[in-house]
N, C-alpha and C. Protein backbone atom coordinates (compact mmCIF):
# COMPACT_ATOMS: atom_id res chain seq x y z
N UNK A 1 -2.74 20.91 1.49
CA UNK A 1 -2.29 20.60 0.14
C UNK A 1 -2.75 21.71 -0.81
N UNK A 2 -2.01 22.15 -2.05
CA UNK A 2 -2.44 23.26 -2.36
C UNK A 2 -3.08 22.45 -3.53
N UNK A 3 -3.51 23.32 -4.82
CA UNK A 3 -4.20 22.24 -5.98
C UNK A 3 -3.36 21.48 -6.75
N UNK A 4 -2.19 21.61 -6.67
CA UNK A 4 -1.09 20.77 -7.52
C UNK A 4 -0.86 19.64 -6.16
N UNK A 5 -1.63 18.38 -6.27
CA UNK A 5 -0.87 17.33 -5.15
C UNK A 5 0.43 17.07 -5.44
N UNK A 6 0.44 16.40 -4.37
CA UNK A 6 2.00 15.38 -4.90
C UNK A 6 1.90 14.32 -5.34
N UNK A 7 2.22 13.34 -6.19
CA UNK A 7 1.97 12.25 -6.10
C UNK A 7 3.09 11.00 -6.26
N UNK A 8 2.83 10.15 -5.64
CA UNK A 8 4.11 9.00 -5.31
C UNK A 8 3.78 7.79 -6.51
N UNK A 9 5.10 7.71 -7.09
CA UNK A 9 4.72 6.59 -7.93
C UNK A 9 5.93 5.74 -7.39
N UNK A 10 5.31 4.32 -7.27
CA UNK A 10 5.90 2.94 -6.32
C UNK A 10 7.26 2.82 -6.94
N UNK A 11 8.21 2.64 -6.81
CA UNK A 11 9.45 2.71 -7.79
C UNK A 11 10.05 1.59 -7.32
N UNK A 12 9.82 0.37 -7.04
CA UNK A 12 10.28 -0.88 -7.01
C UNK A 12 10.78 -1.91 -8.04
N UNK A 13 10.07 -1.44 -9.00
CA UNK A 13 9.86 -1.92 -10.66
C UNK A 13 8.92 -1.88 -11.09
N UNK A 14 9.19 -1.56 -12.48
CA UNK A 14 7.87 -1.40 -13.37
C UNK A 14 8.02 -0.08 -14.00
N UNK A 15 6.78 0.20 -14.82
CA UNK A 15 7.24 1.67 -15.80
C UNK A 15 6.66 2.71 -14.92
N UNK A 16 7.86 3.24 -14.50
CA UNK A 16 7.82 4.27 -13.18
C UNK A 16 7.96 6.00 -14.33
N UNK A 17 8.96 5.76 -14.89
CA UNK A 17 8.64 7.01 -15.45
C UNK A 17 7.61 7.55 -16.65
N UNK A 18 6.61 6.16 -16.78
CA UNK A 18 5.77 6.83 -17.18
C UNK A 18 4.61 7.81 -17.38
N UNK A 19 4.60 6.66 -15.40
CA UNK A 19 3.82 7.46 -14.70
C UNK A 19 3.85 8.41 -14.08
N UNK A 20 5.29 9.45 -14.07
CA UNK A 20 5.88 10.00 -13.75
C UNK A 20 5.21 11.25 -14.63
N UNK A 21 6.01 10.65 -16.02
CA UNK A 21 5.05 11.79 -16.63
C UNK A 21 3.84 12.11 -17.01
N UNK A 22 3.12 11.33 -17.15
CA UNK A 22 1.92 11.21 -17.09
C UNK A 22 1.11 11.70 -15.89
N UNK A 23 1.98 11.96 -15.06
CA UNK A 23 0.84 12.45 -13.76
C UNK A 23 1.13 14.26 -13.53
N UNK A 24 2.40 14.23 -14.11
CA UNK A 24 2.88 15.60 -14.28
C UNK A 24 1.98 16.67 -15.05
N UNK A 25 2.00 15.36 -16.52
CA UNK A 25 0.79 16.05 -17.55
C UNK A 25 -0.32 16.34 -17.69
N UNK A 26 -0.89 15.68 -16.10
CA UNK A 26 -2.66 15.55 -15.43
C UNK A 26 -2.41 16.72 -14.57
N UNK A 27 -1.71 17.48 -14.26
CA UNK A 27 -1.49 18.39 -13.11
C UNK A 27 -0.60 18.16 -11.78
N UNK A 28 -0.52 16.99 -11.98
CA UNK A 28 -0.03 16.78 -10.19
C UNK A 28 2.03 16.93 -10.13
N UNK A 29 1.94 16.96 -9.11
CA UNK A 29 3.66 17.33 -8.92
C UNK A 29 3.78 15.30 -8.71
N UNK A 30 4.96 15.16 -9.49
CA UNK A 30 4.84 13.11 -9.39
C UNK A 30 6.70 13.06 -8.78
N UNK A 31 6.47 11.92 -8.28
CA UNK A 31 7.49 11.66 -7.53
C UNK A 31 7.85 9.73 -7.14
N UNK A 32 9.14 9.87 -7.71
CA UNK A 32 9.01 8.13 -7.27
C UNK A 32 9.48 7.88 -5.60
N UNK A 33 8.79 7.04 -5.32
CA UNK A 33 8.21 6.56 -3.85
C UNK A 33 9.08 5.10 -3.97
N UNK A 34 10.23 5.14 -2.98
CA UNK A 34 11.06 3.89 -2.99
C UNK A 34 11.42 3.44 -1.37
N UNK A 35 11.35 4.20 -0.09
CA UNK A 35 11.29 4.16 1.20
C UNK A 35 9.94 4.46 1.90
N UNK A 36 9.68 4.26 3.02
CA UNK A 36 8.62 4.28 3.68
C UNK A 36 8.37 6.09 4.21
N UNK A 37 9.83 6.76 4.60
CA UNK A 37 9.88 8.18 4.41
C UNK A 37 9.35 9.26 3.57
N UNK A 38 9.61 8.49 2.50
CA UNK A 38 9.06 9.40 1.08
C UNK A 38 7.37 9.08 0.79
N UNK A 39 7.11 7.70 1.31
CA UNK A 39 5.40 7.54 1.23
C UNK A 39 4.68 8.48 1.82
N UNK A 40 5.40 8.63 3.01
CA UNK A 40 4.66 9.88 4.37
C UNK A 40 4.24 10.99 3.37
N UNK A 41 5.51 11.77 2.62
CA UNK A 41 5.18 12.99 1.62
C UNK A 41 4.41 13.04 0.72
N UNK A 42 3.94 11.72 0.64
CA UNK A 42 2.69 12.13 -0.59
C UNK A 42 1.36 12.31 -0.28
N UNK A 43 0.39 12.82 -1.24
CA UNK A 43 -1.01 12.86 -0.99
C UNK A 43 -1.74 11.78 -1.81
N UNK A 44 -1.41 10.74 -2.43
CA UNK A 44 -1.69 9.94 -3.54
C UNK A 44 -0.45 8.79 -3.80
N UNK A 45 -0.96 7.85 -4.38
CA UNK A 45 0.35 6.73 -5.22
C UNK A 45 -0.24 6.09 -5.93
N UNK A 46 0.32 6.06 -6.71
CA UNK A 46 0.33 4.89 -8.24
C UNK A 46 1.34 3.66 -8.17
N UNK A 47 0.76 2.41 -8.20
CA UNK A 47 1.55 1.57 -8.06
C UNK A 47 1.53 0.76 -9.86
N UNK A 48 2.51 0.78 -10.15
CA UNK A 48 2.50 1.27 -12.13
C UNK A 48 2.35 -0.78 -12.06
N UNK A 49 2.58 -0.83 -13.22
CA UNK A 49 2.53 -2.32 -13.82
C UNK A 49 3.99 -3.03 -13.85
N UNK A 50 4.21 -3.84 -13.79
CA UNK A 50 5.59 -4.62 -14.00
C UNK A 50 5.47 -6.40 -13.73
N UNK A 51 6.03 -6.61 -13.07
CA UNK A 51 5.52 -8.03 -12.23
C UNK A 51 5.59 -8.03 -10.81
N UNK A 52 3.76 -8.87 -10.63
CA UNK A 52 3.53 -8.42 -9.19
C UNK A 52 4.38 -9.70 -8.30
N UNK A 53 4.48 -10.57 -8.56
CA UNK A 53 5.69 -11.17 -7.59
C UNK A 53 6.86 -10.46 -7.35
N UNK A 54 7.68 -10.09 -8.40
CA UNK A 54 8.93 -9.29 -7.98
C UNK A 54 8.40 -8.22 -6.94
N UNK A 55 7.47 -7.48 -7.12
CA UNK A 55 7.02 -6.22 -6.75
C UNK A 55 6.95 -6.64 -5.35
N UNK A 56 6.28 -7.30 -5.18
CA UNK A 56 5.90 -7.77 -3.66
C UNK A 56 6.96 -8.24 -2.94
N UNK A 57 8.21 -8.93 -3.46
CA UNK A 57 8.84 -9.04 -2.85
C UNK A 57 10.30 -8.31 -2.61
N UNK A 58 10.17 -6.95 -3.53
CA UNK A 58 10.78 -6.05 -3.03
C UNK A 58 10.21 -5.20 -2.04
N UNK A 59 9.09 -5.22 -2.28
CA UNK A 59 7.82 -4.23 -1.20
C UNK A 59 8.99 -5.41 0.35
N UNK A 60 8.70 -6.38 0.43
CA UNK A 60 9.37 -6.73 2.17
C UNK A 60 10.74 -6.29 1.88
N UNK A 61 11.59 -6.75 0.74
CA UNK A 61 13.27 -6.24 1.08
C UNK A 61 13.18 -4.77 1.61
N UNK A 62 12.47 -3.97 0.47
CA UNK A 62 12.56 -2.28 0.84
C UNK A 62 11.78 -1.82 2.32
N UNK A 63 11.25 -3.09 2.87
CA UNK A 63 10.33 -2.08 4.21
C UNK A 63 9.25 -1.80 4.01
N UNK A 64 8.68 -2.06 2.83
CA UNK A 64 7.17 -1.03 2.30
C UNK A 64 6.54 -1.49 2.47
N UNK A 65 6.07 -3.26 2.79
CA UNK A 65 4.74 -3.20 2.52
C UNK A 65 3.77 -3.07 3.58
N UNK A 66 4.18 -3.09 4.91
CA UNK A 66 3.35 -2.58 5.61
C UNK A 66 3.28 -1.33 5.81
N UNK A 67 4.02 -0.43 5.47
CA UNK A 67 4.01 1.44 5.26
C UNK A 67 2.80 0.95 4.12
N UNK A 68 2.50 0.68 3.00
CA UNK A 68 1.85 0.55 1.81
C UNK A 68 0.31 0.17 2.66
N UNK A 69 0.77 -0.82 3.35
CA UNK A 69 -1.17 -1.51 3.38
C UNK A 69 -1.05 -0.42 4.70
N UNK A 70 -0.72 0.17 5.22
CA UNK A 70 -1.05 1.18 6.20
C UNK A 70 -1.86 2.04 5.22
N UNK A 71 -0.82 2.81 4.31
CA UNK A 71 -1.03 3.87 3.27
C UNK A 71 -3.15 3.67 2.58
N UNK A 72 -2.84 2.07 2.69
CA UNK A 72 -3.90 1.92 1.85
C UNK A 72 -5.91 2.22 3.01
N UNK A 73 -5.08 1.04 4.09
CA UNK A 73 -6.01 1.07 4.70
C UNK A 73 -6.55 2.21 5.49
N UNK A 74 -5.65 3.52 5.60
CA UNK A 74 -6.14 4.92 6.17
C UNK A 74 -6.81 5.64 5.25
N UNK A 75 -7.28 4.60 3.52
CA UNK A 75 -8.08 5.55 2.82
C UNK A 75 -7.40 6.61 1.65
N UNK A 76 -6.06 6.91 2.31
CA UNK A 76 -5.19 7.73 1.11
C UNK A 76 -5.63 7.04 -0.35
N UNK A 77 -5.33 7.76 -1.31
CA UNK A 77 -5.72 7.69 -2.70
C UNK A 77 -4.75 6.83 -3.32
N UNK A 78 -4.78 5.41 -3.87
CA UNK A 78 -4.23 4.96 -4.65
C UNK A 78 -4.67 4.21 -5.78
N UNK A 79 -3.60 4.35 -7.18
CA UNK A 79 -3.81 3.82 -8.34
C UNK A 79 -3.54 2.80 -8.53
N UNK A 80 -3.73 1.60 -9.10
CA UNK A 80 -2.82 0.58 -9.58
C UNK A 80 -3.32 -0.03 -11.19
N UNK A 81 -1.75 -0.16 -11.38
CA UNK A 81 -2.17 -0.30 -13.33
C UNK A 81 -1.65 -1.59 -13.32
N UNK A 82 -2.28 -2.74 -13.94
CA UNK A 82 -2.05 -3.63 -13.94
C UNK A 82 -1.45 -4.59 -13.17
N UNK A 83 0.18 -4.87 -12.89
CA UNK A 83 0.46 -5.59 -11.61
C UNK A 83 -0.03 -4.49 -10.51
N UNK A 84 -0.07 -3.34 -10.08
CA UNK A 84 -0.57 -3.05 -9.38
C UNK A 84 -2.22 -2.85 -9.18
N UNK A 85 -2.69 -3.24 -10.19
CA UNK A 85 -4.67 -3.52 -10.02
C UNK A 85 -3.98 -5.29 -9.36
N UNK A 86 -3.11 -5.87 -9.36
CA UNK A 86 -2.93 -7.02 -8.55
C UNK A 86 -2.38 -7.01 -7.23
N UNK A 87 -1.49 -5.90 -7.37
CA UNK A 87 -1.20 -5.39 -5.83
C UNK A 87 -2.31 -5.01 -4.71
N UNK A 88 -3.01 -4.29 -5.32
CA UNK A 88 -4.76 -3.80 -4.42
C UNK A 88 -5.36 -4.86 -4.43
N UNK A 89 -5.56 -5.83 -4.79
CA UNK A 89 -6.55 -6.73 -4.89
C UNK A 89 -6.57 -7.49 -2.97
N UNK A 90 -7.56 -7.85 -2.75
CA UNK A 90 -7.80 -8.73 -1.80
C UNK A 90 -7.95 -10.16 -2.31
N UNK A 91 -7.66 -10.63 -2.81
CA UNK A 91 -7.13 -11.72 -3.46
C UNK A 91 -7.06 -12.51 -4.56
N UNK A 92 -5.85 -13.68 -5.12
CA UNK A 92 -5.35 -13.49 -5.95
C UNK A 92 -5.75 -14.70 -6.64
N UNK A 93 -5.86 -15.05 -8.09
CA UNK A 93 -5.69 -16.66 -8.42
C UNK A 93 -4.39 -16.71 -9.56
N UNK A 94 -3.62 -18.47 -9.82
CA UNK A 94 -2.87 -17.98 -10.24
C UNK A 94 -1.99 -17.37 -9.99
N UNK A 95 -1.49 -17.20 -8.45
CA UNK A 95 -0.44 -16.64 -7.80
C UNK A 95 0.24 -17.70 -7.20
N UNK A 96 1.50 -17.54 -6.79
CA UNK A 96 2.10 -18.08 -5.99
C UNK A 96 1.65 -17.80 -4.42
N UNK A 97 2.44 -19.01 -3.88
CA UNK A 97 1.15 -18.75 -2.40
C UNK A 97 1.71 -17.82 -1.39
N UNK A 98 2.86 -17.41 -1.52
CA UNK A 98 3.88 -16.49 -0.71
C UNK A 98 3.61 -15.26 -1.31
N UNK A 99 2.87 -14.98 -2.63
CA UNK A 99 2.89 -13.93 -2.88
C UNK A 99 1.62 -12.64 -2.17
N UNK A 100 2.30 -11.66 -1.80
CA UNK A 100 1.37 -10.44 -0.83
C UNK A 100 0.72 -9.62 -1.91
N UNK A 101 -0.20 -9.31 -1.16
CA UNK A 101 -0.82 -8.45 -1.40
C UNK A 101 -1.56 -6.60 -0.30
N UNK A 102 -1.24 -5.68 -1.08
CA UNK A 102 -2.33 -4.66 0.06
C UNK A 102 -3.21 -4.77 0.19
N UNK A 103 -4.10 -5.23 -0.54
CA UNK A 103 -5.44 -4.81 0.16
C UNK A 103 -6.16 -3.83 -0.71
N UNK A 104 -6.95 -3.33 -0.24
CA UNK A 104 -7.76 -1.92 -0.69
C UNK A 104 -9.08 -2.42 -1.70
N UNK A 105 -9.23 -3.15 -2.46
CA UNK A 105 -10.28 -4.04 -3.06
C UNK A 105 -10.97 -4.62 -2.68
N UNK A 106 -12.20 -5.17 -2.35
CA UNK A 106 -12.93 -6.19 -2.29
C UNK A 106 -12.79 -6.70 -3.58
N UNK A 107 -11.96 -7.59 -3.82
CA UNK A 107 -12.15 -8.57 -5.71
C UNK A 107 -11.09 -9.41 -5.52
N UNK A 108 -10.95 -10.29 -6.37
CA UNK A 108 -9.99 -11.38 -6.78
C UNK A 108 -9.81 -11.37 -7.97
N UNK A 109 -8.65 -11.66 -8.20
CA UNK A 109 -8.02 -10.98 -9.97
C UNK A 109 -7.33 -12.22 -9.68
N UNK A 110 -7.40 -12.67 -11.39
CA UNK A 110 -7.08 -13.63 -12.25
C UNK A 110 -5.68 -12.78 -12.59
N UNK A 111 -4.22 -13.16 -12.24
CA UNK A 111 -2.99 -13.29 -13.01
C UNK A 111 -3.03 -13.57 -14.51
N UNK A 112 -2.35 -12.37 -15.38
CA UNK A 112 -2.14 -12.90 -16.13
C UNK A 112 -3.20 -13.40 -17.44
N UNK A 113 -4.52 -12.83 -16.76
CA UNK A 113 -5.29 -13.94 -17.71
C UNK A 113 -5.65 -13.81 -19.24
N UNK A 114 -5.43 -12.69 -19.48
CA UNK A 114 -5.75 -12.26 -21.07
C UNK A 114 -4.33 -12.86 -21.99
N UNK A 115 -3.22 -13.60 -21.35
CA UNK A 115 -2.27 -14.28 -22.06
C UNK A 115 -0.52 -13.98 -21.92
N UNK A 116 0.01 -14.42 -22.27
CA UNK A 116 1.10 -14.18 -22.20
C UNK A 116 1.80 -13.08 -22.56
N UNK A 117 2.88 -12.62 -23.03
CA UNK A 117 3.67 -11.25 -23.54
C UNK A 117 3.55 -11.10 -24.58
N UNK A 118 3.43 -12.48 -25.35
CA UNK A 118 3.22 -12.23 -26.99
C UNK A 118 1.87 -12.17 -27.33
N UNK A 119 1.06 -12.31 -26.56
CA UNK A 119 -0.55 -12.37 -26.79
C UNK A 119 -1.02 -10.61 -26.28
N UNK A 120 -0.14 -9.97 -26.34
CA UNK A 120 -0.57 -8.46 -25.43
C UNK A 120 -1.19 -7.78 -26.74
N UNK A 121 -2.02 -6.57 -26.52
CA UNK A 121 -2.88 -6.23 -27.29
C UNK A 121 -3.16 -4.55 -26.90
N UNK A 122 -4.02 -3.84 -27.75
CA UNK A 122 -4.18 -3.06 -27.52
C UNK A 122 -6.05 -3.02 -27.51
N UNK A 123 -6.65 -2.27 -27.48
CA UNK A 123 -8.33 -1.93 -27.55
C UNK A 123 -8.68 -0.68 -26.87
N UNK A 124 -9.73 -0.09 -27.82
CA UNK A 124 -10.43 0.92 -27.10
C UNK A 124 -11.48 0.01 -26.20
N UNK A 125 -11.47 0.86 -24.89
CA UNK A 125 -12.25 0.82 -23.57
C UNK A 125 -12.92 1.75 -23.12
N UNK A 126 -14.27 1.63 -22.97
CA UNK A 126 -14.78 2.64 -22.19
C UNK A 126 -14.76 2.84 -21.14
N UNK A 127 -14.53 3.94 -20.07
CA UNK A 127 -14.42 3.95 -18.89
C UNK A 127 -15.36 4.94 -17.94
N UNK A 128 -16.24 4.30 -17.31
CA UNK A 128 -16.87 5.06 -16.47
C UNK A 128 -16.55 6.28 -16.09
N UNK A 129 -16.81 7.84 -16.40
CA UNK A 129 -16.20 8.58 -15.46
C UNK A 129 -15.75 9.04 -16.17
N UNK A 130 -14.96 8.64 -17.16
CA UNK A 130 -13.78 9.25 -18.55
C UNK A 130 -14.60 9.84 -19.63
N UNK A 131 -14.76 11.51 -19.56
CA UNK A 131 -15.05 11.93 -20.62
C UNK A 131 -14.35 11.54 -22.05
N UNK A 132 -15.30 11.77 -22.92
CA UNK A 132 -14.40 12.30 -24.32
C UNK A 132 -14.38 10.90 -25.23
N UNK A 133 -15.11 10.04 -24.91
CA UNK A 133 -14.83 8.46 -25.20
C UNK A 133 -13.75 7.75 -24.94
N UNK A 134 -13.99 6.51 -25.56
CA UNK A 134 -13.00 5.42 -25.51
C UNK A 134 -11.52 5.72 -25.04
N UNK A 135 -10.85 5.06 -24.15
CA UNK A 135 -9.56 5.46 -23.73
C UNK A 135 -8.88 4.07 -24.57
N UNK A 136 -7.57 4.45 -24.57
CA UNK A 136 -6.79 3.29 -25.71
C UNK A 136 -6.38 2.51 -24.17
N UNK A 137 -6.52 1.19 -24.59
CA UNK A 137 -6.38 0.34 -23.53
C UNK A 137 -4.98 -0.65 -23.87
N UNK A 138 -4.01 -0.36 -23.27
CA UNK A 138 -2.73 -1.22 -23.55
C UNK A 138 -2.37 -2.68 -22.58
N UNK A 139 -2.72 -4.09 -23.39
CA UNK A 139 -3.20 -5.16 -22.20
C UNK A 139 -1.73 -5.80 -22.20
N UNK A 140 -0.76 -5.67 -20.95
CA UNK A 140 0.49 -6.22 -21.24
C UNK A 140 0.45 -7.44 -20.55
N UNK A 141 0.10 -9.11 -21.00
CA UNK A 141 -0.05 -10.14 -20.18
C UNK A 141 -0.82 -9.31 -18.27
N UNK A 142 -2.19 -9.30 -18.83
CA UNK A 142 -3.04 -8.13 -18.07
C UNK A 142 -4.06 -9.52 -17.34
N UNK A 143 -4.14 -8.84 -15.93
CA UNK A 143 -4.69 -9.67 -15.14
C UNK A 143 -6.71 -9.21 -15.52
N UNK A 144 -7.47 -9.34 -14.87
CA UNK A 144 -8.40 -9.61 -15.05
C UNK A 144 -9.68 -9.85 -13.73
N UNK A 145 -10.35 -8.96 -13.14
CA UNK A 145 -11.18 -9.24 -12.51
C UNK A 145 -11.87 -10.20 -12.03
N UNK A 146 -11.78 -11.11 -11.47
CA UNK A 146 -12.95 -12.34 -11.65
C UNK A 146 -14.00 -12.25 -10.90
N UNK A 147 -14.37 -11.56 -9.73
CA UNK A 147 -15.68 -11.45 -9.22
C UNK A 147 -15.07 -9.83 -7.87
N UNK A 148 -16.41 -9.34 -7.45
CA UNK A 148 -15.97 -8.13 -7.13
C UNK A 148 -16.70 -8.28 -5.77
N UNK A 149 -16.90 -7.72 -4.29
CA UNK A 149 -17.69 -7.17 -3.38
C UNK A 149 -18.48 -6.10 -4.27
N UNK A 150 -19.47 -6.41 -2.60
CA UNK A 150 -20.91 -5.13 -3.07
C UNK A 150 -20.57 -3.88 -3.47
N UNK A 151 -18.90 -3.41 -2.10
CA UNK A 151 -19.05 -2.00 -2.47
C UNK A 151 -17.46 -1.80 -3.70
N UNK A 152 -17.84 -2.29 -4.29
CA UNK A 152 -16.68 -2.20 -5.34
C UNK A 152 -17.81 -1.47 -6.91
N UNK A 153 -17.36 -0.87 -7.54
CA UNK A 153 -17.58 0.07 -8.69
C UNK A 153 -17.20 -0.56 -9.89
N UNK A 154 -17.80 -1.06 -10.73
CA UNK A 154 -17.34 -1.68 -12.14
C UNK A 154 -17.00 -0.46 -12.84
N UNK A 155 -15.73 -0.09 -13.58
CA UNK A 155 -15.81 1.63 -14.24
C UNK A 155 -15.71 0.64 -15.60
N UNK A 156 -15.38 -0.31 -15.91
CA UNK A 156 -14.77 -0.95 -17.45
C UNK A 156 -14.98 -2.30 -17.25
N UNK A 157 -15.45 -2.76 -18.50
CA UNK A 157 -15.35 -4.33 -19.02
C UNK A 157 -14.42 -4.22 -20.01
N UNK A 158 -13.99 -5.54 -20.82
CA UNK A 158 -13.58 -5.81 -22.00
C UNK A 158 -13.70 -7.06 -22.43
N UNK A 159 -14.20 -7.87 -23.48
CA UNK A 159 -14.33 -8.88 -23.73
C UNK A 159 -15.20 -9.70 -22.75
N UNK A 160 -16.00 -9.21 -22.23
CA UNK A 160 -17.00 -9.81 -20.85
C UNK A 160 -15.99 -9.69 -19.54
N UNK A 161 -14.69 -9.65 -19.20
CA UNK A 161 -14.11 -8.94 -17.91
C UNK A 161 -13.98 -7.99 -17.34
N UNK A 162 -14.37 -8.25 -16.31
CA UNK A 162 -13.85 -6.40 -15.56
C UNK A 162 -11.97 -6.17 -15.73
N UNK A 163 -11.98 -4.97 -16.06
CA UNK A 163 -10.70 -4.46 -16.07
C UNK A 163 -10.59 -2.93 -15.60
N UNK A 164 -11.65 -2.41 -14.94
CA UNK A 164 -11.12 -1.43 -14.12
C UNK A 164 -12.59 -1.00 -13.32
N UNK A 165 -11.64 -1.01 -12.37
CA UNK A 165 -12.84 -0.96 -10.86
C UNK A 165 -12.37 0.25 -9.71
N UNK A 166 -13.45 0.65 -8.76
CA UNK A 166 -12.85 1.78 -7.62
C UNK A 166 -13.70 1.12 -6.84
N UNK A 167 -13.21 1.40 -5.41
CA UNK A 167 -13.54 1.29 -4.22
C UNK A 167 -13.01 2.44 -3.31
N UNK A 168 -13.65 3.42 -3.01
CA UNK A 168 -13.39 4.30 -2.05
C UNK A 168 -12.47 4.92 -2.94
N UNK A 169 -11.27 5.29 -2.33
CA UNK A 169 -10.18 5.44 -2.95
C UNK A 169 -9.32 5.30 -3.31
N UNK A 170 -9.65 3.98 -3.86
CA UNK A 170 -8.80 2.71 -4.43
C UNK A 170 -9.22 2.71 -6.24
N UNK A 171 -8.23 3.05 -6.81
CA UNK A 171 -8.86 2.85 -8.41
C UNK A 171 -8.08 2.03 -8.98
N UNK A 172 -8.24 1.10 -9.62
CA UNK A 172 -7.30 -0.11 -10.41
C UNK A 172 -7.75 -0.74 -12.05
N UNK A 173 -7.05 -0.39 -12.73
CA UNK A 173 -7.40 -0.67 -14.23
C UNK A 173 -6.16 -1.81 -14.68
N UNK A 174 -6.69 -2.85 -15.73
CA UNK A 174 -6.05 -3.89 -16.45
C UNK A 174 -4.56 -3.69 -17.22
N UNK A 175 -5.19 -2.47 -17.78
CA UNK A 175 -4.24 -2.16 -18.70
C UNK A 175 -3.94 -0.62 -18.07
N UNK A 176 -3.13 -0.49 -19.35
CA UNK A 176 -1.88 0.67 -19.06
C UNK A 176 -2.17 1.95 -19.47
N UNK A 177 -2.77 3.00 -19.13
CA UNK A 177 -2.95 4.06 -19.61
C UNK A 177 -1.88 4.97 -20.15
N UNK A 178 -0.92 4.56 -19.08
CA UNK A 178 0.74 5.81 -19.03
C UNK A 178 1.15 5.31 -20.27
N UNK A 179 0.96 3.97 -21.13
CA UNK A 179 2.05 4.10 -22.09
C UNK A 179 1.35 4.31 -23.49
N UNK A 180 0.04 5.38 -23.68
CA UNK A 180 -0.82 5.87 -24.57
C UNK A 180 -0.56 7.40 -24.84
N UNK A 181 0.08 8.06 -24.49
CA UNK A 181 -0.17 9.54 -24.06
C UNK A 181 -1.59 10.39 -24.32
N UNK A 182 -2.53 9.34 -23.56
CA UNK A 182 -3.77 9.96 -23.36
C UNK A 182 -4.12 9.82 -21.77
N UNK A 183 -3.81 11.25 -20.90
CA UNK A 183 -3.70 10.83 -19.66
C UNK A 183 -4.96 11.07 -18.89
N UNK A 184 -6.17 11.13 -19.52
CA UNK A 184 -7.57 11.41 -19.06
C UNK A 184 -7.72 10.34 -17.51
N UNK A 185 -6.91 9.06 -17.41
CA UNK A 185 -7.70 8.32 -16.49
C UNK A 185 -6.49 9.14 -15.50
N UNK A 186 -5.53 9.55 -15.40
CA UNK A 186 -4.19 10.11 -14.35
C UNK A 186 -4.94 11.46 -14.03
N UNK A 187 -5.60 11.99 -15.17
CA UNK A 187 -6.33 13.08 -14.56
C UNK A 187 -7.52 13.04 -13.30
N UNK A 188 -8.29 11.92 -14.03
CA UNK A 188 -9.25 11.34 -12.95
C UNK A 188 -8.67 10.91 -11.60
N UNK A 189 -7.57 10.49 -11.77
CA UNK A 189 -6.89 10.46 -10.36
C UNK A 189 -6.59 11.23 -9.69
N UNK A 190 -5.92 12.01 -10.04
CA UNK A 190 -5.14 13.50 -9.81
C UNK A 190 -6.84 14.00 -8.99
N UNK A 191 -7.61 13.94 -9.68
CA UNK A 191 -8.83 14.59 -8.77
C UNK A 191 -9.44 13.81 -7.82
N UNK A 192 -9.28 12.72 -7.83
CA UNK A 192 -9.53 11.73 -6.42
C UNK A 192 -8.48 12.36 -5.49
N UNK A 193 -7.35 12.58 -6.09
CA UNK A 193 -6.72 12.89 -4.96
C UNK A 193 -6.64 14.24 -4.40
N UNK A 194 -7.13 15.22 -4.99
CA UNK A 194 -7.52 16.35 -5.03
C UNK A 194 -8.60 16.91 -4.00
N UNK A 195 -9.81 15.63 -3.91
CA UNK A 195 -10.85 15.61 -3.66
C UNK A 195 -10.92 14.75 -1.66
N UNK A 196 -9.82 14.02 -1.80
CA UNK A 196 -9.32 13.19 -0.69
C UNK A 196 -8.46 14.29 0.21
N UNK A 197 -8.46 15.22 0.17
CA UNK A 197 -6.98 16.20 0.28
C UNK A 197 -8.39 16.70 1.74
């Protein structure tokens, strides 16, 4: 890999081109990831925010989700922003019972829990790791941490919840960084994946 990775953003649904550009603007070459073919080509993925039921159950129509929990469990570098900090999770509350998950977390995340669509919010967050202070934190009906494993990394609270955590090379935050144009945490990725290479 040379220093510009590649990186795959999940393109099932959800705000795909944000993260699109946003990962462009961190350095990395970004690419939406919609077959199990195109997963192979990346060095990294971001699985963006949208809704994690739909998500999951295009992940079986499209073929992906066992290419995905493969992807995950060999350690490759992945992001997930909101429904996808629910996609990584090892398990869920507040879900439907059919609904999947990859893996890659030791934690259980609360759906949903900071409120509905009209209750969404914004806040500065501090984030472990993130120079320069406070990152603007965008909470879109944003799930919520509820308890973590040993080897899991608290990087952020808010309001007494965890909302963004790493494990290995698994990083997952509450809210939405891509739709701030402050791409300090895509950068931090971009060098996990840099660093994973």
């Amino acid at each position: 890999m040379s220093t510009t990775p590649t990186i795959g953003v999940l393109a099932l649904q959800g705000d795909v081109r944000e993260h699109v550009k946003a990962l462009a603007d961190a350095g990395a070459q970004a690419r939406p990831v919609r077959r199990p073919e195109e997963l192979a080509e990346v060095d990294g993925l971001v699985i963006p925010g949208g809704e994690s039921t739909t998500m999951s159950k295009l992940a079986v129509v499209f073929g992906m989700l066992e290419p995905l929990r493969a992807f995950v469990k060999a350690g490759r570098p992945v992001y997930g922003t909101c429904a996808g900090m629910i996609m990584v999770a090892g398990k869920l509350l507040d879900a439907r019972e059919d609904q999947e998950t990859l893996g890659g977390v030791d934690m259980i995340v609360r759906r949903n829990a900071f409120g509905r669509q009209n209750e969404s919010f914004e806040a500065a967050v501090e984030v472990a790791g993130i120079p320069g202070g406070p990152v603007e934190g965008v909470f879109i009906r944003a799930p919520w941490v509820e308890s973590i494993g040993a080897s899991v990394d608290v990087l952020a609270t808010y309001g007494g919840h965890t909302v963004a955590v790493r494990q290995g090379n698994v990083l997952a935050t509450s809210f939405h960084p891509e739709l701030t144009g402050d791409h300090r945490i895509h950068a931090f990725f971009v060098d996990m994946v840099r660093a994973a290479a």
